[in-house]
PDB file of N, CA and C in Angstrom:
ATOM      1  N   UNK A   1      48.082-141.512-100.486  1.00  0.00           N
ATOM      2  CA  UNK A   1      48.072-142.940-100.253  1.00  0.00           C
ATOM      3  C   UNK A   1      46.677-143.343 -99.791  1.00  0.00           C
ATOM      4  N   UNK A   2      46.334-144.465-100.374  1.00  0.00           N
ATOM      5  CA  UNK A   2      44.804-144.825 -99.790  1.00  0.00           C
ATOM      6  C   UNK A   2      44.975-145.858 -98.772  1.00  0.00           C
ATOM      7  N   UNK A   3      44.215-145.894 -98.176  1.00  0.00           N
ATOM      8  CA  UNK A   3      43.870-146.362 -96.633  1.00  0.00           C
ATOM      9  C   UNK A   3      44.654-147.700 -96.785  1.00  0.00           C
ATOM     10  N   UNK A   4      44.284-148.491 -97.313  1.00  0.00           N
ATOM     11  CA  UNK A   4      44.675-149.826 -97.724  1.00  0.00           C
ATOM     12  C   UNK A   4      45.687-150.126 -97.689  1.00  0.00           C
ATOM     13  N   UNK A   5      46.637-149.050 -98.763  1.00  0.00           N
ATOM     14  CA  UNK A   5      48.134-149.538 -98.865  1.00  0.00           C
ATOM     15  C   UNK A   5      48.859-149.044 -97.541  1.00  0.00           C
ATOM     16  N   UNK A   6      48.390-148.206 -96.868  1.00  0.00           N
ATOM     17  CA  UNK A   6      48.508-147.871 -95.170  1.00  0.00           C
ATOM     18  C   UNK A   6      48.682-148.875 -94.299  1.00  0.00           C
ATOM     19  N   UNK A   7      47.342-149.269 -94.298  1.00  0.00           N
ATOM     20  CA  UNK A   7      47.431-150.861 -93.368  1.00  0.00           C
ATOM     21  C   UNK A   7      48.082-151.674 -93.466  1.00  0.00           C
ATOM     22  N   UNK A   8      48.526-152.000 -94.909  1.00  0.00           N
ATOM     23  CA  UNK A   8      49.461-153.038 -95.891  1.00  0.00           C
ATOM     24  C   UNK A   8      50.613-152.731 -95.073  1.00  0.00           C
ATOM     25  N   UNK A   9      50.906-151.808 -95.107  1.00  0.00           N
ATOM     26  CA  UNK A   9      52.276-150.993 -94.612  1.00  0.00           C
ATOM     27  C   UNK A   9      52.462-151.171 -93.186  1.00  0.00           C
ATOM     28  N   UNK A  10      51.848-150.857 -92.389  1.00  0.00           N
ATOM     29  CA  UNK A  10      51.520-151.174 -90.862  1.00  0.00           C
ATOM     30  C   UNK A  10      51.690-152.858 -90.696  1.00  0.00           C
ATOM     31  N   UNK A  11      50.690-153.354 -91.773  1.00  0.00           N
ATOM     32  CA  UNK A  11      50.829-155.083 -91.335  1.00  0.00           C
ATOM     33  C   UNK A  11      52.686-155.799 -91.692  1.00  0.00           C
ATOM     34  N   UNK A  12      53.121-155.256 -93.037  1.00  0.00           N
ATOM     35  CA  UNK A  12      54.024-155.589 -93.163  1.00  0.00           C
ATOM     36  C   UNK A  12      55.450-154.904 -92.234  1.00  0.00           C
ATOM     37  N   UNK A  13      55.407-154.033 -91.701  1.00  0.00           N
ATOM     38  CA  UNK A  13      55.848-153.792 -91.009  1.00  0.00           C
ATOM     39  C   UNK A  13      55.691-154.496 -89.828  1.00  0.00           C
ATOM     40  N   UNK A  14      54.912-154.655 -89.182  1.00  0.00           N
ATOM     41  CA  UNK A  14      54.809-155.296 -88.140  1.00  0.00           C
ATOM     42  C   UNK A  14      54.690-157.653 -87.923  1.00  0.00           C
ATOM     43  N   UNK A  15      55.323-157.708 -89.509  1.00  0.00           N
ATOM     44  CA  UNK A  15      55.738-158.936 -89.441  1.00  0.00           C
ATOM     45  C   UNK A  15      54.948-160.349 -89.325  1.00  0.00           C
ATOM     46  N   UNK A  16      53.037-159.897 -89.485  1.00  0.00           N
ATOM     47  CA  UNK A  16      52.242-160.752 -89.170  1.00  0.00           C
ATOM     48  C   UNK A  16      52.282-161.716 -90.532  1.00  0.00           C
ATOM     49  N   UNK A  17      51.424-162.560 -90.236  1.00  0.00           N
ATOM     50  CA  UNK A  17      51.316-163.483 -91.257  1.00  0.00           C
ATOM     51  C   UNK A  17      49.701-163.333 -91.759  1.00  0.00           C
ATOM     52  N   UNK A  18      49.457-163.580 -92.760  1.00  0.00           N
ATOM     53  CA  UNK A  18      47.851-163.244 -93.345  1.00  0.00           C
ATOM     54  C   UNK A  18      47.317-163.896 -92.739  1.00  0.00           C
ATOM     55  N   UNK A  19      47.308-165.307 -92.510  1.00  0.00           N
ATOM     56  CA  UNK A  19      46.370-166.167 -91.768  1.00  0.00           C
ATOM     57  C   UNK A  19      46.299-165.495 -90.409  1.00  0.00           C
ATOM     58  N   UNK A  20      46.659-165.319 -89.398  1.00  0.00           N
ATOM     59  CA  UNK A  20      46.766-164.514 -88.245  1.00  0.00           C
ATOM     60  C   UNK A  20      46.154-163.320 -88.112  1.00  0.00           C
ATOM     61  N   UNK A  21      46.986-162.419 -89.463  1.00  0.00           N
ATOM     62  CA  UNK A  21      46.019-161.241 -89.205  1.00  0.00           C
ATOM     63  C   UNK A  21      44.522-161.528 -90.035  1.00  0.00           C
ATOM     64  N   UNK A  22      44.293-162.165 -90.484  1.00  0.00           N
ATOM     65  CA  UNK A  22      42.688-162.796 -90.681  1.00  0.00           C
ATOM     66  C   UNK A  22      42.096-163.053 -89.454  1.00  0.00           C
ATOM     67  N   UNK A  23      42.445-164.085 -89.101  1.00  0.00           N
ATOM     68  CA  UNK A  23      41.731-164.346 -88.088  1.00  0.00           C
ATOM     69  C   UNK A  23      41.216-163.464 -86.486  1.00  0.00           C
ATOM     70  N   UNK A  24      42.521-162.495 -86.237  1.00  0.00           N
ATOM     71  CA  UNK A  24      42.449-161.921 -85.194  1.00  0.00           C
ATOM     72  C   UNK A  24      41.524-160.766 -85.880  1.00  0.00           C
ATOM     73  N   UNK A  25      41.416-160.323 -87.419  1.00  0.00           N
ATOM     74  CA  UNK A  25      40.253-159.421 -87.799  1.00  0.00           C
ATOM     75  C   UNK A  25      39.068-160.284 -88.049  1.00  0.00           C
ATOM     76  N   UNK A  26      38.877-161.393 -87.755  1.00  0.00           N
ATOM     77  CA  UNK A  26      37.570-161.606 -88.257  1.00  0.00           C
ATOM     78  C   UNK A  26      37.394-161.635 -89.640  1.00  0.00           C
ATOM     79  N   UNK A  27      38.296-161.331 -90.537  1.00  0.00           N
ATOM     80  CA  UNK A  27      38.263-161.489 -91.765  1.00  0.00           C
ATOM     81  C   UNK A  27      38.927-162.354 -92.892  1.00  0.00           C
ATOM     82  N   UNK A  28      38.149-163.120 -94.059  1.00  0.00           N
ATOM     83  CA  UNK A  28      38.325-164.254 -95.006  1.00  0.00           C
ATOM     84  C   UNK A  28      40.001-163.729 -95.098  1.00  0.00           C
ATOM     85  N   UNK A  29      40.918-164.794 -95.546  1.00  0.00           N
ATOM     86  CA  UNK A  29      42.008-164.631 -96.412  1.00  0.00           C
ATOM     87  C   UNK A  29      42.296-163.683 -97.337  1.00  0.00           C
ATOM     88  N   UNK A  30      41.138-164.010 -98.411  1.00  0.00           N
ATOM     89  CA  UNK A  30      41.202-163.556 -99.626  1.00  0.00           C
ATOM     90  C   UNK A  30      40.853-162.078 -99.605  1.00  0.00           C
ATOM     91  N   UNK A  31      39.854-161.815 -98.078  1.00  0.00           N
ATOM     92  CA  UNK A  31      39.570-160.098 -97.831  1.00  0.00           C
ATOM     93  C   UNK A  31      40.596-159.046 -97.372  1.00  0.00           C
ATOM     94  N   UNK A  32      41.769-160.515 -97.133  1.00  0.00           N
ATOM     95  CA  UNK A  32      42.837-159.253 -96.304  1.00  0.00           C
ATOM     96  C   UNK A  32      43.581-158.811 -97.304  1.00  0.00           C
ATOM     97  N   UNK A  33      43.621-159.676 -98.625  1.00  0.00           N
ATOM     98  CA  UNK A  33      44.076-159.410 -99.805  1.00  0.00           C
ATOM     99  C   UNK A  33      43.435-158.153-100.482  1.00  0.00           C
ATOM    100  N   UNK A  34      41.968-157.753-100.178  1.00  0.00           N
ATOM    101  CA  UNK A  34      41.622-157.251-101.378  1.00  0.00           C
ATOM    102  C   UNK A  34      41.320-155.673-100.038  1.00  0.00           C
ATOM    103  N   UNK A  35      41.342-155.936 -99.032  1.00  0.00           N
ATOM    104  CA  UNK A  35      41.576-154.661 -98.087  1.00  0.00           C
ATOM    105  C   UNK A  35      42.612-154.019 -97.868  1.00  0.00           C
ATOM    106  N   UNK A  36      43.608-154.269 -98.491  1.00  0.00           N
ATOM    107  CA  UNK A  36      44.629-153.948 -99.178  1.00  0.00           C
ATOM    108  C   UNK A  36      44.923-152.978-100.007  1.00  0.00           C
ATOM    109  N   UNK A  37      43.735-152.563-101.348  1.00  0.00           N
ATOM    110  CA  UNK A  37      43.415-152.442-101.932  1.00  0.00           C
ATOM    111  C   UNK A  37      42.232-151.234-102.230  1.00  0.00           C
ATOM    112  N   UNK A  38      41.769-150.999-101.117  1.00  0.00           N
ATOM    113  CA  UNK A  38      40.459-150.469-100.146  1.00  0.00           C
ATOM    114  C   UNK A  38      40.666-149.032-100.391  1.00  0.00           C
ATOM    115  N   UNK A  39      40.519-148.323-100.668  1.00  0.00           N
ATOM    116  CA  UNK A  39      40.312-146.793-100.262  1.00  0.00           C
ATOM    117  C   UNK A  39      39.472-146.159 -99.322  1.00  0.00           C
ATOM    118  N   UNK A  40      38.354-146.871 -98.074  1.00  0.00           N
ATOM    119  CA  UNK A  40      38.120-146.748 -97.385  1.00  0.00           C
ATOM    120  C   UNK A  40      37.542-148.093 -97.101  1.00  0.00           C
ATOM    121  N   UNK A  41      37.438-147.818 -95.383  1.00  0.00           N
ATOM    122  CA  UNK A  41      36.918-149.157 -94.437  1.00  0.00           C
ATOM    123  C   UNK A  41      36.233-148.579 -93.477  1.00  0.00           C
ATOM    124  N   UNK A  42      34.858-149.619 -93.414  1.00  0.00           N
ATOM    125  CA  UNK A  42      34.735-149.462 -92.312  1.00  0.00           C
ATOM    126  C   UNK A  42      34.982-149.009 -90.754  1.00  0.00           C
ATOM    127  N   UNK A  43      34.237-148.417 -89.979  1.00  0.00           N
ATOM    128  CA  UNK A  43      35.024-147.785 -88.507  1.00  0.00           C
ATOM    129  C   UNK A  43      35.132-149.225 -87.231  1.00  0.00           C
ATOM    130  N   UNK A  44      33.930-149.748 -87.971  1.00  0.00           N
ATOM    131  CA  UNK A  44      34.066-150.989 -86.747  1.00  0.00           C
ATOM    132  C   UNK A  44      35.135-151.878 -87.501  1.00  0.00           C
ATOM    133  N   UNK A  45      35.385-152.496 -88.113  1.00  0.00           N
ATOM    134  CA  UNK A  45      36.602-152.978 -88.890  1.00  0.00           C
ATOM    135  C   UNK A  45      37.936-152.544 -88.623  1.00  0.00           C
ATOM    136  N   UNK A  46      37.592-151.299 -88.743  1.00  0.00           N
ATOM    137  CA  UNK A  46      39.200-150.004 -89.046  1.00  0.00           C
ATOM    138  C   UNK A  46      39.540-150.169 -87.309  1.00  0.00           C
ATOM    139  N   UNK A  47      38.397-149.993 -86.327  1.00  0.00           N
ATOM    140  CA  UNK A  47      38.818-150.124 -85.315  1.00  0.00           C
ATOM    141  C   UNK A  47      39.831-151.635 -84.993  1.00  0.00           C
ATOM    142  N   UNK A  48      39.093-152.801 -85.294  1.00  0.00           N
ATOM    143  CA  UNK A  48      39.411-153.863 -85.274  1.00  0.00           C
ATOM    144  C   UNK A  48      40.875-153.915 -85.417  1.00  0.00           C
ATOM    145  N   UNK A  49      41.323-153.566 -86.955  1.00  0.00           N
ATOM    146  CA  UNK A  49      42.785-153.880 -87.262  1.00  0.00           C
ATOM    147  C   UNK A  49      43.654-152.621 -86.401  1.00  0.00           C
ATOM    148  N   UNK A  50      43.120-151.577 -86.298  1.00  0.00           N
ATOM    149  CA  UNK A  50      43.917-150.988 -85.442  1.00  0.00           C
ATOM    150  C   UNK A  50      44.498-151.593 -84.340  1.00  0.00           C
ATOM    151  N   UNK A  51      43.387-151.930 -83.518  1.00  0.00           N
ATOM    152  CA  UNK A  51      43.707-153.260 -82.106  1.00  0.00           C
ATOM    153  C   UNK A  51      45.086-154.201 -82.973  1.00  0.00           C
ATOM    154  N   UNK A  52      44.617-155.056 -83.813  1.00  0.00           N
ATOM    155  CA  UNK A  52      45.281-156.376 -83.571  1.00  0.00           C
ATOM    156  C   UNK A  52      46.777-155.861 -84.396  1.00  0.00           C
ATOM    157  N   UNK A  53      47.005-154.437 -85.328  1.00  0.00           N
ATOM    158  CA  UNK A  53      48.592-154.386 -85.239  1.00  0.00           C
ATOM    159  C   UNK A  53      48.609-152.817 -84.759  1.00  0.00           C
ATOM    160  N   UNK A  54      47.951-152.926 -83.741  1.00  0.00           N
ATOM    161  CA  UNK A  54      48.542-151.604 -82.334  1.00  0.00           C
ATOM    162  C   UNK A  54      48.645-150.761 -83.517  1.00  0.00           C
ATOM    163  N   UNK A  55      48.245-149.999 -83.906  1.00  0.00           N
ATOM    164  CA  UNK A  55      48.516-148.276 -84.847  1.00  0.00           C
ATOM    165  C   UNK A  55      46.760-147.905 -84.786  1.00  0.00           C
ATOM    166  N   UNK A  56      46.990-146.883 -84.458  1.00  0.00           N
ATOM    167  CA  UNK A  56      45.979-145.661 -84.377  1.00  0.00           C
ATOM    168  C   UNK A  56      45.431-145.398 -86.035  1.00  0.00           C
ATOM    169  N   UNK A  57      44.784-145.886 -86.730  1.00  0.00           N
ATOM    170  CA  UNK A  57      44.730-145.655 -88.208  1.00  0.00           C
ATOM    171  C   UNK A  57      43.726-144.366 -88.221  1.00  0.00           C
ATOM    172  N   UNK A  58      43.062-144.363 -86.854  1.00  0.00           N
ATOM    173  CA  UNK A  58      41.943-142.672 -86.842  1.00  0.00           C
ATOM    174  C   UNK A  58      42.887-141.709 -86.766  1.00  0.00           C
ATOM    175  N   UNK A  59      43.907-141.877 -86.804  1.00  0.00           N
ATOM    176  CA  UNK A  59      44.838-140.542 -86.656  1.00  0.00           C
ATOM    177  C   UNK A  59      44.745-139.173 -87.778  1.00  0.00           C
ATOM    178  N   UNK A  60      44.929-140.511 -88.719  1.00  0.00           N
ATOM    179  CA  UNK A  60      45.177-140.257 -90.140  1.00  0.00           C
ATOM    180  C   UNK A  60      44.034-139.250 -90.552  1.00  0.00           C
ATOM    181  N   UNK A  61      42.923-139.222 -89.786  1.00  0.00           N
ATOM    182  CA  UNK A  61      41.412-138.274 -90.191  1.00  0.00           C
ATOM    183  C   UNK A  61      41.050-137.065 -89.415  1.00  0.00           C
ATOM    184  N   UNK A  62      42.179-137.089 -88.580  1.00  0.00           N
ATOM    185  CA  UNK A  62      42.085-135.990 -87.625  1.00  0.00           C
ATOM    186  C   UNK A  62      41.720-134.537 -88.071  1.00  0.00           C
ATOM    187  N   UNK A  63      41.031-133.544 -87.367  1.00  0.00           N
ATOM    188  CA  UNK A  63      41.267-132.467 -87.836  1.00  0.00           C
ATOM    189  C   UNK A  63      42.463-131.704 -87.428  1.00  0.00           C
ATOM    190  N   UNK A  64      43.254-132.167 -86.446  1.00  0.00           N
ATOM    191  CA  UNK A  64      44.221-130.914 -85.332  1.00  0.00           C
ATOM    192  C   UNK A  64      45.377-131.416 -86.480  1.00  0.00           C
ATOM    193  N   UNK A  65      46.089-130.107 -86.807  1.00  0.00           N
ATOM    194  CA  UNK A  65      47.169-129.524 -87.859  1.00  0.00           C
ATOM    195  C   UNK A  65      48.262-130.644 -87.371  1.00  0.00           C
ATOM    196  N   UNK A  66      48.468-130.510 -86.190  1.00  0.00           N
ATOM    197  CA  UNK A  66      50.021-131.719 -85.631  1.00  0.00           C
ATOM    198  C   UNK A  66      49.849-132.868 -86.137  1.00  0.00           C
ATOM    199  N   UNK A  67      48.730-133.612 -85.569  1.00  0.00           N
ATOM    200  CA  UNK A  67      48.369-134.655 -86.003  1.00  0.00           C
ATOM    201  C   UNK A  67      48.349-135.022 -87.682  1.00  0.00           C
ATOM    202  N   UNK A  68      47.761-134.097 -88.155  1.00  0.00           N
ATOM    203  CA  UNK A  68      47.510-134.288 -89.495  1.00  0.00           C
ATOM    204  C   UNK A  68      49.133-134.216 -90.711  1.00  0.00           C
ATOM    205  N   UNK A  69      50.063-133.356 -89.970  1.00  0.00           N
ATOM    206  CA  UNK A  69      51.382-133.344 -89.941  1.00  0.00           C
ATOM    207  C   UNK A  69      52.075-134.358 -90.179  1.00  0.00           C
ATOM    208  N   UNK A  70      51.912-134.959 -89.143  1.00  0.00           N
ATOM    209  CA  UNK A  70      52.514-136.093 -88.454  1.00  0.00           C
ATOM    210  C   UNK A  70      52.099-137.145 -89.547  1.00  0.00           C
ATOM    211  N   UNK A  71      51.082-137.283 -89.604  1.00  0.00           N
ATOM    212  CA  UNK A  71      49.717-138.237 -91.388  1.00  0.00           C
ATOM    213  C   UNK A  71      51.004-137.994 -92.239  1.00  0.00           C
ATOM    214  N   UNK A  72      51.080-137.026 -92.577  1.00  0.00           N
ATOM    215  CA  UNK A  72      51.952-137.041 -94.015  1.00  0.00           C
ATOM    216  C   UNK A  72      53.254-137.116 -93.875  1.00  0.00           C
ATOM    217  N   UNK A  73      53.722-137.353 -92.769  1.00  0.00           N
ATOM    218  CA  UNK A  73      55.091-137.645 -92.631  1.00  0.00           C
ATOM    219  C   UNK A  73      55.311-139.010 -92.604  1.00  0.00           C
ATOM    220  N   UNK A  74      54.234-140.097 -92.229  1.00  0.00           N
ATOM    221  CA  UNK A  74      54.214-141.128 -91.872  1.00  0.00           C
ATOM    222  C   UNK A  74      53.860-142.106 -93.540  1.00  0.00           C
ATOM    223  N   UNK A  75      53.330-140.926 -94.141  1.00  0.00           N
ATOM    224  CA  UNK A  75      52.292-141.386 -95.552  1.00  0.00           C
ATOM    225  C   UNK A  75      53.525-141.291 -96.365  1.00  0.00           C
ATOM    226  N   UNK A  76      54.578-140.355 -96.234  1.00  0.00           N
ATOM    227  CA  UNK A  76      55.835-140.002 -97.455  1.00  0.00           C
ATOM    228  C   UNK A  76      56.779-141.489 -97.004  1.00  0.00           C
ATOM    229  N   UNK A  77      56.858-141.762 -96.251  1.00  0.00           N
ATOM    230  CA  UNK A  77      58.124-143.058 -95.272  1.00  0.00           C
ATOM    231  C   UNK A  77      56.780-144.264 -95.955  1.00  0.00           C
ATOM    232  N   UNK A  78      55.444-143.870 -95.861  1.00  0.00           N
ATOM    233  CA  UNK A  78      55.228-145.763 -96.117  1.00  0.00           C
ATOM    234  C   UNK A  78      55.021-145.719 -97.852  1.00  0.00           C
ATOM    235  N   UNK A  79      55.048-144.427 -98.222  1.00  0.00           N
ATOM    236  CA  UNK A  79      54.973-144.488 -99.539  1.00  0.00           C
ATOM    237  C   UNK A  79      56.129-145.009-100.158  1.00  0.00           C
ATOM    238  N   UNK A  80      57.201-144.465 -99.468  1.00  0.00           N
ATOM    239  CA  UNK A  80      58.585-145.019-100.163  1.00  0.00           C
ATOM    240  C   UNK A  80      59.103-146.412-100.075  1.00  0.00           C
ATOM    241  N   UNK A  81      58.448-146.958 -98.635  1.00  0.00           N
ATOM    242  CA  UNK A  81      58.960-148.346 -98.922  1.00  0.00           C
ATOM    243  C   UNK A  81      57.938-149.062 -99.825  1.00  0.00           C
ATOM    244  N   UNK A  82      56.485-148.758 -99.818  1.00  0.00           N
ATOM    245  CA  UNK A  82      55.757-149.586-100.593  1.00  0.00           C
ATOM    246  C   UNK A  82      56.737-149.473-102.223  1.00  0.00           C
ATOM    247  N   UNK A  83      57.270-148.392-102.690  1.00  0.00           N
ATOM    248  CA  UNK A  83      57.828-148.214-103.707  1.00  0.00           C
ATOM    249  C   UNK A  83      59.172-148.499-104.014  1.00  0.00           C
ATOM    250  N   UNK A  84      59.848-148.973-102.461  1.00  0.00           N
ATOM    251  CA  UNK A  84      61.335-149.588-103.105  1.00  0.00           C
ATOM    252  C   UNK A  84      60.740-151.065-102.944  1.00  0.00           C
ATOM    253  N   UNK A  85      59.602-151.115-102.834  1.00  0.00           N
ATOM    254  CA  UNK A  85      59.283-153.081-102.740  1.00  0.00           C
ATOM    255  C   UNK A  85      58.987-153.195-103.953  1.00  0.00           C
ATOM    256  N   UNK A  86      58.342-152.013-104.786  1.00  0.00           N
ATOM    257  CA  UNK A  86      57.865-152.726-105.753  1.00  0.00           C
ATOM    258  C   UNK A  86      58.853-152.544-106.666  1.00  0.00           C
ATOM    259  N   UNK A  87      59.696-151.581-106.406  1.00  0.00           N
ATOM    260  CA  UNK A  87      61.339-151.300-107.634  1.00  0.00           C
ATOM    261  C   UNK A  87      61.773-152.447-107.435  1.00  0.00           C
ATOM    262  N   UNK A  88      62.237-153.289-106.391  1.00  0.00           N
ATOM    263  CA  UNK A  88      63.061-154.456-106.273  1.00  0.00           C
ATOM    264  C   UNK A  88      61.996-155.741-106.795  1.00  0.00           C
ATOM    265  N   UNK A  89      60.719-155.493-106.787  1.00  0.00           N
ATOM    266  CA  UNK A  89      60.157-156.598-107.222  1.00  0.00           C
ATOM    267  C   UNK A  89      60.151-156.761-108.987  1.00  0.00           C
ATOM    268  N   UNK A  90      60.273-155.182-109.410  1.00  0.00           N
ATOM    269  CA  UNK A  90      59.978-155.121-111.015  1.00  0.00           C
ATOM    270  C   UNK A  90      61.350-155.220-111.672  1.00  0.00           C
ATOM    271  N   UNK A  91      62.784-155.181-110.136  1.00  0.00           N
ATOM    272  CA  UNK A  91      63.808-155.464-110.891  1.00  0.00           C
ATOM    273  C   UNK A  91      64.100-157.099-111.268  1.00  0.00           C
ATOM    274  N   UNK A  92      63.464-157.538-110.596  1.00  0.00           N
ATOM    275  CA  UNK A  92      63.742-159.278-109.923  1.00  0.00           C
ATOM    276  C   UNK A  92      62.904-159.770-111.243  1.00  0.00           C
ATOM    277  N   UNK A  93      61.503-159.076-111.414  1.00  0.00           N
ATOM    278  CA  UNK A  93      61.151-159.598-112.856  1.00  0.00           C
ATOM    279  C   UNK A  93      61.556-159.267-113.864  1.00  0.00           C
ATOM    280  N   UNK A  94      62.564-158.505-114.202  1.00  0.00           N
ATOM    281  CA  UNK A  94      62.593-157.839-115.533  1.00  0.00           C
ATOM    282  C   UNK A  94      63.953-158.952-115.491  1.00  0.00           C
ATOM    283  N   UNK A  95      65.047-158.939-114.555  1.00  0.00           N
ATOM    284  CA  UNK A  95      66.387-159.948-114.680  1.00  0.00           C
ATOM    285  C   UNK A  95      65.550-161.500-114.962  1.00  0.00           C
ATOM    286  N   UNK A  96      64.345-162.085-114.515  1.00  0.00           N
ATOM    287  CA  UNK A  96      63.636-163.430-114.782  1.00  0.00           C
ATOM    288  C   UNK A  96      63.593-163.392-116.375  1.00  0.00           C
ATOM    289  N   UNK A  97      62.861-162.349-116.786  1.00  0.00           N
ATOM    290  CA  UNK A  97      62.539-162.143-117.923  1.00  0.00           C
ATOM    291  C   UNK A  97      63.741-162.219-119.109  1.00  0.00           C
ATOM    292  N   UNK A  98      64.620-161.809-118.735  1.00  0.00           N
ATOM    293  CA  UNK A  98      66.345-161.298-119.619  1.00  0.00           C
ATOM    294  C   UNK A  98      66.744-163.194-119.577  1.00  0.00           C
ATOM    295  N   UNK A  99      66.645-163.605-118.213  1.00  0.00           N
ATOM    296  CA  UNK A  99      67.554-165.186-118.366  1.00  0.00           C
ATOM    297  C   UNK A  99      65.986-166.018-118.965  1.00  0.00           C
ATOM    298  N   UNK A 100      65.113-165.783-119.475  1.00  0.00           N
ATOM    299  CA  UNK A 100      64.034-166.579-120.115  1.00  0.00           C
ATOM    300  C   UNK A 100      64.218-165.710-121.513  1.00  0.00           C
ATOM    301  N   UNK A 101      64.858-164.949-122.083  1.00  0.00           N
ATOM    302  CA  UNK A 101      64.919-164.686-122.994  1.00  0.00           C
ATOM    303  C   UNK A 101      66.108-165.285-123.835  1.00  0.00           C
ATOM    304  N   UNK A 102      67.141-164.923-122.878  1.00  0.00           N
ATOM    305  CA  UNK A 102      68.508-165.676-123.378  1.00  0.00           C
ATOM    306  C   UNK A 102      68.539-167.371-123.402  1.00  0.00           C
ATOM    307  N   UNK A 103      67.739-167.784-122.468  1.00  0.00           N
ATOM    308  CA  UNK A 103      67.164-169.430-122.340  1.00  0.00           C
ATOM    309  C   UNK A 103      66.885-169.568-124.043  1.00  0.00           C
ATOM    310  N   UNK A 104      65.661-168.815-124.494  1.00  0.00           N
ATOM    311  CA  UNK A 104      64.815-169.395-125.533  1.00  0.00           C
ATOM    312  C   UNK A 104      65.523-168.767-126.886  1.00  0.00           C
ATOM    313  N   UNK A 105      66.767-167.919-126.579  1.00  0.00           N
ATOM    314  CA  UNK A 105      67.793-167.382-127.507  1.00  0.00           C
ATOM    315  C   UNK A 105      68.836-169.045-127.720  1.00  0.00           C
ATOM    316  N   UNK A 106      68.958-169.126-126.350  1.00  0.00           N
ATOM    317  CA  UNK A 106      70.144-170.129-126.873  1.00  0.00           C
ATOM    318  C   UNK A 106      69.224-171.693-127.831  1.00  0.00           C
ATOM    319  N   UNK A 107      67.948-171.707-127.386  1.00  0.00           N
ATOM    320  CA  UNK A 107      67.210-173.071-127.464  1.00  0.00           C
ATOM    321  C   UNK A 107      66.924-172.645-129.429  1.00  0.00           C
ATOM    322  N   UNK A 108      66.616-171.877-129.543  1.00  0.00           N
ATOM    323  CA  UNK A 108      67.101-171.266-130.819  1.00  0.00           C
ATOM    324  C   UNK A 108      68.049-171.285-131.584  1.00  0.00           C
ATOM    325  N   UNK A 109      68.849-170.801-130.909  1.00  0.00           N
ATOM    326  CA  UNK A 109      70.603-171.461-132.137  1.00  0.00           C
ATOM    327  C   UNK A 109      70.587-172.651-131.513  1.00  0.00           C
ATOM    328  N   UNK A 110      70.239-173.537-130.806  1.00  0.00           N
ATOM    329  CA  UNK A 110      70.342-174.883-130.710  1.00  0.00           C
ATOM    330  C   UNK A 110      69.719-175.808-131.598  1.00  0.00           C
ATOM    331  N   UNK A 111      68.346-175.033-131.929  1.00  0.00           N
ATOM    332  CA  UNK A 111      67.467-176.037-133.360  1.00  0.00           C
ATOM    333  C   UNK A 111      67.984-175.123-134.761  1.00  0.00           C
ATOM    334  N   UNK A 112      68.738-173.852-134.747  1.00  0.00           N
ATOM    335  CA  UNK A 112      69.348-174.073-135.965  1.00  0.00           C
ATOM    336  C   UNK A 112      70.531-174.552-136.141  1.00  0.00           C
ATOM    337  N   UNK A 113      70.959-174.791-135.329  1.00  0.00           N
ATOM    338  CA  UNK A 113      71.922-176.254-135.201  1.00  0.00           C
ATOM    339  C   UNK A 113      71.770-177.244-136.329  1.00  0.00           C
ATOM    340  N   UNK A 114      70.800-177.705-135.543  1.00  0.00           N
ATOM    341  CA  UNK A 114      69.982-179.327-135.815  1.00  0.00           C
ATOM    342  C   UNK A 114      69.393-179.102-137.186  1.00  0.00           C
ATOM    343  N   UNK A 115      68.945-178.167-137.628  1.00  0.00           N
ATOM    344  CA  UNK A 115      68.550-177.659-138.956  1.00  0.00           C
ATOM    345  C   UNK A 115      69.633-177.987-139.868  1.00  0.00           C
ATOM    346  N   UNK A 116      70.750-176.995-139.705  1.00  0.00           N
ATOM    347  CA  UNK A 116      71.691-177.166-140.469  1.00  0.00           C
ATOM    348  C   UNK A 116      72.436-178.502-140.873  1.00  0.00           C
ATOM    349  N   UNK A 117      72.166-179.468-139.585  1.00  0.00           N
ATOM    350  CA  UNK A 117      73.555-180.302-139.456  1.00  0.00           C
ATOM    351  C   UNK A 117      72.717-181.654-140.548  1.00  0.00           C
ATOM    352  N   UNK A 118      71.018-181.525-140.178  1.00  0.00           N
ATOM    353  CA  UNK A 118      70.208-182.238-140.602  1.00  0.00           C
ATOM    354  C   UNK A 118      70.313-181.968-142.329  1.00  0.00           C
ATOM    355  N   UNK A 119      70.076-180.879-143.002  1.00  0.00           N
ATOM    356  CA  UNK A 119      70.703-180.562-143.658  1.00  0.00           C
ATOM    357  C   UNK A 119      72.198-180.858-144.657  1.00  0.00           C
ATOM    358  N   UNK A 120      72.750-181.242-144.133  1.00  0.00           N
ATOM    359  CA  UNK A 120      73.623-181.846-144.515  1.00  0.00           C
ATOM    360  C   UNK A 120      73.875-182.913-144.489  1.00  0.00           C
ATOM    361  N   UNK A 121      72.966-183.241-143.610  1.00  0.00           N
ATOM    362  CA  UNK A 121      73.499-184.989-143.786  1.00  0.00           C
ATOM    363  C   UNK A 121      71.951-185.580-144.782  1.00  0.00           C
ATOM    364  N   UNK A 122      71.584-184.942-145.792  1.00  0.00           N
ATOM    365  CA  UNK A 122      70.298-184.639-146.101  1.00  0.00           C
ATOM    366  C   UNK A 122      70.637-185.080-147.882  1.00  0.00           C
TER     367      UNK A 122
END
């Protein structure tokens, strides 16, 4: 897991709102979006967001075996929810997708309807 989707994980877990956690990092909107994203950060930064949602993110670089343990136990749990968010998000689009298909299915036999009926009265 890269650093980013870590923090992601930490922030969403901990229930903040982007504007908030922007501001209490010192950082644009659009950066908390794309730090997100990050495979590494800064230490004065990294320190920063550590402070404002309380998690130790230097943990994660440790050399001592427990600690580093502990990293991948924490990395398998945020991996999985980042991945049932995105299963439930790709299920939510794929069912959007099925009722916009059947939409433009029915809007379809609706103008060969109008084809036909035109047609005949033709």
């Amino acid at each position: 897991m890269v650093l980013g989707e870590l923090i992601r994980q930490v922030f969403l877990d901990r229930g903040m709102k982007v504007t908030a956690f922007a501001d209490k990092t010192g950082l644009a909107r659009q950066s908390v979006y794309r730090l997100f994203r990050r495979d590494s950060v800064d230490t004065e930064l990294l320190a920063r967001i550590s402070t404002v949602l309380e998690y130790d993110f230097f943990q994660h670089f440790s050399w001592n075996p427990v600690l580093r343990q502990s990293h991948f136990q924490v990395d398998a749990s945020a991996v999985r929810r980042v991945e049932d968010r995105k299963e439930g998000m790709l299920q939510r689009q794929l069912e959007a997708g099925r009722e916009r298909i059947q939409l433009l299915e029915d809007r379809i036999a609706d103008k060969e309807r109008i084809i036909e009926l035109l047609k005949e009265g033709a």
